[in-house]
C-alpha atoms as a PDB file:
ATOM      1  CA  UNK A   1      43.187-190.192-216.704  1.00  0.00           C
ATOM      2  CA  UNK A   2      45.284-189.625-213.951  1.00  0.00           C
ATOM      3  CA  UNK A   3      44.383-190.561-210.112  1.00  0.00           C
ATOM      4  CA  UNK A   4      43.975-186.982-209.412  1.00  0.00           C
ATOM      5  CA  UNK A   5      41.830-185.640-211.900  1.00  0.00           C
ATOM      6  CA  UNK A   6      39.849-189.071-211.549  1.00  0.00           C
ATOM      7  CA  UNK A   7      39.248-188.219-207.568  1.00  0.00           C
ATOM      8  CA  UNK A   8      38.375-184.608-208.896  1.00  0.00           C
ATOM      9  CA  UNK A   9      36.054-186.153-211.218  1.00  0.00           C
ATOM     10  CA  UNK A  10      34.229-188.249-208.988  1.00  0.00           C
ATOM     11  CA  UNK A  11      33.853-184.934-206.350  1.00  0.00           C
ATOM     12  CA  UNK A  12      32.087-182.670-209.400  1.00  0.00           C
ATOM     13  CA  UNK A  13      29.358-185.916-210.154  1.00  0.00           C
ATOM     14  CA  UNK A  14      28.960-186.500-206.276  1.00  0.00           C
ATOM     15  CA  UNK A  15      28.736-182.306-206.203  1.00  0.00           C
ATOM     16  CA  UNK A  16      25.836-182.291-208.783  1.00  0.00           C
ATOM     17  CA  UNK A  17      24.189-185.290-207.307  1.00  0.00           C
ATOM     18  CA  UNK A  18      23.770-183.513-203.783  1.00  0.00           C
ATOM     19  CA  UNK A  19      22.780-180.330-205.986  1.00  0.00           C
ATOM     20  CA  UNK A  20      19.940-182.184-207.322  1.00  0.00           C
ATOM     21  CA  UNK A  21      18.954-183.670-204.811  1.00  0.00           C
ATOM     22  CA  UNK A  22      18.760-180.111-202.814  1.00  0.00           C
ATOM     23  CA  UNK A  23      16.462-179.046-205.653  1.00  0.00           C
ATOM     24  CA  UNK A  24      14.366-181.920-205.639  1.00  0.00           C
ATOM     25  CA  UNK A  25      13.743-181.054-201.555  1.00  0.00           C
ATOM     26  CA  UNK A  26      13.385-177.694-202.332  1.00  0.00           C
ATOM     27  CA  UNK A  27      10.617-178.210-204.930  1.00  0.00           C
ATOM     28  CA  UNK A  28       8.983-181.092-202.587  1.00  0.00           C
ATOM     29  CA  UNK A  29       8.343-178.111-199.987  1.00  0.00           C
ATOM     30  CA  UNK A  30       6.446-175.804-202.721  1.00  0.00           C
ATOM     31  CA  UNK A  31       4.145-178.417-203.973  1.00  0.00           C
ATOM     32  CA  UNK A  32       0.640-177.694-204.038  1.00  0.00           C
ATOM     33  CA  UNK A  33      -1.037-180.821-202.525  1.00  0.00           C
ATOM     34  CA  UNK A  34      -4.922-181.519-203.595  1.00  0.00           C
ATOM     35  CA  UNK A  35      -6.492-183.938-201.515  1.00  0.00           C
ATOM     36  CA  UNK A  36      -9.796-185.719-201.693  1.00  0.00           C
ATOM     37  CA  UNK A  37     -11.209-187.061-198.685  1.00  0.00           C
ATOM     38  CA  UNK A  38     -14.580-188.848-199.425  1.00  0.00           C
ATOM     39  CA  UNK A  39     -16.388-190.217-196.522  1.00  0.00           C
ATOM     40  CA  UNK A  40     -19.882-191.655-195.765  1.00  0.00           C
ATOM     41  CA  UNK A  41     -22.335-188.782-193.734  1.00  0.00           C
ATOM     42  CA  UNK A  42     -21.347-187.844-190.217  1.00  0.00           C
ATOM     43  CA  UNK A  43     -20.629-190.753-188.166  1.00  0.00           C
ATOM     44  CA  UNK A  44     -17.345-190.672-185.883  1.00  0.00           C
ATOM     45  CA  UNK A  45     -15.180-192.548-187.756  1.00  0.00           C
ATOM     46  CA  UNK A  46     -15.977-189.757-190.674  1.00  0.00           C
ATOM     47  CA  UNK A  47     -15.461-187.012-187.982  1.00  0.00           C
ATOM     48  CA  UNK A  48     -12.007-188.805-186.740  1.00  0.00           C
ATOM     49  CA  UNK A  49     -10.592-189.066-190.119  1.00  0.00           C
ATOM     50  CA  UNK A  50     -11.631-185.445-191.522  1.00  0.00           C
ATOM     51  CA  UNK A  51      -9.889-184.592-188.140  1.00  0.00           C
ATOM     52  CA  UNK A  52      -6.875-186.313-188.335  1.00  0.00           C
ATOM     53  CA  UNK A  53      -5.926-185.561-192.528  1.00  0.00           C
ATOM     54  CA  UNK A  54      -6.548-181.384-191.606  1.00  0.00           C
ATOM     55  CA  UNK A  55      -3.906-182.184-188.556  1.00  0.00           C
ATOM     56  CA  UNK A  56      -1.221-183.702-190.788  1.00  0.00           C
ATOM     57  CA  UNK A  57      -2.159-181.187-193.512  1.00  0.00           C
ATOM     58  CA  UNK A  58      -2.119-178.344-191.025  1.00  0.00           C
ATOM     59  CA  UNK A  59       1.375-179.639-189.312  1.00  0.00           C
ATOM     60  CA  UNK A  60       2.844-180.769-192.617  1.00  0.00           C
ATOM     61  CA  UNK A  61       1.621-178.812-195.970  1.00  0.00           C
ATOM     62  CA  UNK A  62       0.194-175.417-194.258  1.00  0.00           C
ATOM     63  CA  UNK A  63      -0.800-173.909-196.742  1.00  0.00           C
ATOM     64  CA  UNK A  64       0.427-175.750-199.973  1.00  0.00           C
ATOM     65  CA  UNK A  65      -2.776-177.914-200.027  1.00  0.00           C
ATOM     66  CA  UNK A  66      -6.410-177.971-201.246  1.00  0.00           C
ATOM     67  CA  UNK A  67      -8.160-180.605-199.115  1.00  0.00           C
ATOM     68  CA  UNK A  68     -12.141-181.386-200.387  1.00  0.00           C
ATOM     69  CA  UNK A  69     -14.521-183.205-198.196  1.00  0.00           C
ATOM     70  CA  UNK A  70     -17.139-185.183-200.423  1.00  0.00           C
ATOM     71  CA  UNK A  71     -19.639-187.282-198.428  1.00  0.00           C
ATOM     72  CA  UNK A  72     -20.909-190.273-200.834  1.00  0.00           C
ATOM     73  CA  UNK A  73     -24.472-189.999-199.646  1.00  0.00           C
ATOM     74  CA  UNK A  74     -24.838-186.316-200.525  1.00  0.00           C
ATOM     75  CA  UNK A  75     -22.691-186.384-203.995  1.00  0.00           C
ATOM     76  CA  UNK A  76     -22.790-190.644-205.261  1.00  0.00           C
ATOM     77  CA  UNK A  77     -21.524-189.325-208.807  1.00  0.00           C
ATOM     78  CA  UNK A  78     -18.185-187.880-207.478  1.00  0.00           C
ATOM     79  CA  UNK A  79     -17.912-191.440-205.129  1.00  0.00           C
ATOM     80  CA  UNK A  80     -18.610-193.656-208.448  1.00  0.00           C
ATOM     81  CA  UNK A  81     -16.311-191.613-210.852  1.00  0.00           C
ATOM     82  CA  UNK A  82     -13.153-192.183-208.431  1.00  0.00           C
ATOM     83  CA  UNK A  83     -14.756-195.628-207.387  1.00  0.00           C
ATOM     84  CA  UNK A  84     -14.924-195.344-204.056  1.00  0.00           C
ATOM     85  CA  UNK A  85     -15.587-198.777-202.673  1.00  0.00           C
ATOM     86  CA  UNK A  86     -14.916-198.078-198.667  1.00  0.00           C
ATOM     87  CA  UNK A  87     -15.187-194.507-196.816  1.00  0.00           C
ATOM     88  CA  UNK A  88     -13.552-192.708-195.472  1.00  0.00           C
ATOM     89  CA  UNK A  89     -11.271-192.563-198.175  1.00  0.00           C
ATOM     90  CA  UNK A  90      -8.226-190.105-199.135  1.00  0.00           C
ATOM     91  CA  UNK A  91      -6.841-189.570-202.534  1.00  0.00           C
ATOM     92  CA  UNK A  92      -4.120-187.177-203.359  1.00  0.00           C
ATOM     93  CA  UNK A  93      -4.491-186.261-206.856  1.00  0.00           C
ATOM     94  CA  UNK A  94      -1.258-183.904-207.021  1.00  0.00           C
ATOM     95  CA  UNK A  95       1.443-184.231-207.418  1.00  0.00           C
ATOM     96  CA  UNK A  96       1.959-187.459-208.625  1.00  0.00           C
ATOM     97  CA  UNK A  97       1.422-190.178-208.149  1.00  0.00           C
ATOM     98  CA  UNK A  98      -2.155-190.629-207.484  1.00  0.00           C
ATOM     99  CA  UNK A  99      -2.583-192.508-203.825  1.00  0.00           C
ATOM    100  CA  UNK A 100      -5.146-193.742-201.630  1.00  0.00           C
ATOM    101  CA  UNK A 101      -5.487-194.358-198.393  1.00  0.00           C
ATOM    102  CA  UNK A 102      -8.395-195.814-196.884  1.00  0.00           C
ATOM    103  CA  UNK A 103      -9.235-195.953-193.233  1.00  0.00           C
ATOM    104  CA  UNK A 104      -9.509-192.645-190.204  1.00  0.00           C
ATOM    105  CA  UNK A 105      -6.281-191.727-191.331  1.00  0.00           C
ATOM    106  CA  UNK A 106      -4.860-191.972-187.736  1.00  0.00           C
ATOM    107  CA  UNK A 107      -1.682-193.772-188.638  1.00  0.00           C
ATOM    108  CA  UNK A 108       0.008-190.715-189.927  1.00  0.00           C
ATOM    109  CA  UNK A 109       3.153-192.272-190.330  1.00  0.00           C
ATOM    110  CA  UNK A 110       1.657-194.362-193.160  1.00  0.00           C
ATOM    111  CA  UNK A 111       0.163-191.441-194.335  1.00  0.00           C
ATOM    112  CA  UNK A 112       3.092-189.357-194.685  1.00  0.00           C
ATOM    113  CA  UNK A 113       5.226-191.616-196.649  1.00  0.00           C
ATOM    114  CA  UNK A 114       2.197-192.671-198.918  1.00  0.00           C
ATOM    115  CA  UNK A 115       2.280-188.708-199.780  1.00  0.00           C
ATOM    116  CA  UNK A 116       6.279-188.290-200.118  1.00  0.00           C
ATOM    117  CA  UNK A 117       6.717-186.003-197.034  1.00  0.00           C
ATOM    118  CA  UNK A 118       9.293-188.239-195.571  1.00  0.00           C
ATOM    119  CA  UNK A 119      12.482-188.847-197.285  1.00  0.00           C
ATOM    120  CA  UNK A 120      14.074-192.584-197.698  1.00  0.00           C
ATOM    121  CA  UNK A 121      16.265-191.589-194.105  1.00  0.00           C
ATOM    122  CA  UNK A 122      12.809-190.626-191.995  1.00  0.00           C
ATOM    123  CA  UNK A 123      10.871-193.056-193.722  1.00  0.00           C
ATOM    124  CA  UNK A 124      13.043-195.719-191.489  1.00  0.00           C
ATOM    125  CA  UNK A 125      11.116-198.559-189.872  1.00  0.00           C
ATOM    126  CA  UNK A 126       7.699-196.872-191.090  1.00  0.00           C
ATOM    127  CA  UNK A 127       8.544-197.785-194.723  1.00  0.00           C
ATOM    128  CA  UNK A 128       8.713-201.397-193.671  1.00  0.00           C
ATOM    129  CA  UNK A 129       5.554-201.121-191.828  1.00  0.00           C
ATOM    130  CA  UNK A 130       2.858-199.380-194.904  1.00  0.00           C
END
């Protein structure tokens, strides 16, 4: 193979690499996120993290998510079936993979990359960090 047809290689596979990846981002912004927050009755720390997983829904996945609030005391079977061992909890159960995230869900940094919103280049120092 000559040099030429080499370099022109090399541009078509780097040419359907950024093509893919473009579709991959493009399908990452129509995902339907569903979202499982289960916390334990109405204290603050309940309040502050049903607060602060509808602003990062709200400011992130408008309307591409289902988000359920489930308080253990009121509905134990739903707590014991995803084994809920700490509230508040979140789980994202689409689209894969599963995650969870316990805590008031104020370190939305974490939060985001745990749930693939931020690619490798925005994940930066926060990657390290989670």
């Amino acid at each position: 193979m000559s040099p030429g047809k080499f370099m022109a290689s090399k541009q078509i596979e780097a040419s359907k690499a950024q093509a893919k990846l473009e579709l991959a981002a493009a399908q990452r912004k129509e995902q339907r996120y569903v979202l499982r927050l289960y916390v334990a009755g109405i204290t603050p720390r309940s309040r502050l993290a049903i607060q602060n997983i509808r602003k990062i829904c709200e400011e992130h996945l408008l309307g591409r998510y289902d988000l359920q609030v489930i308080d253990v005391y009121q509905q134990p079977t739903l707590a014991e079936g995803e084994q809920i061992i700490a509230a508040p909890t979140l789980i994202k159960k689409l689209p894969l993979p599963l995650r969870r995230f316990i805590g008031d869900m104020s370190n939305t940094e974490r939060i985001l990359v745990g749930m693939d919103l931020r690619t490798v280049k925005e994940k930066g120092p926060a990657a390290k960090t989670s």
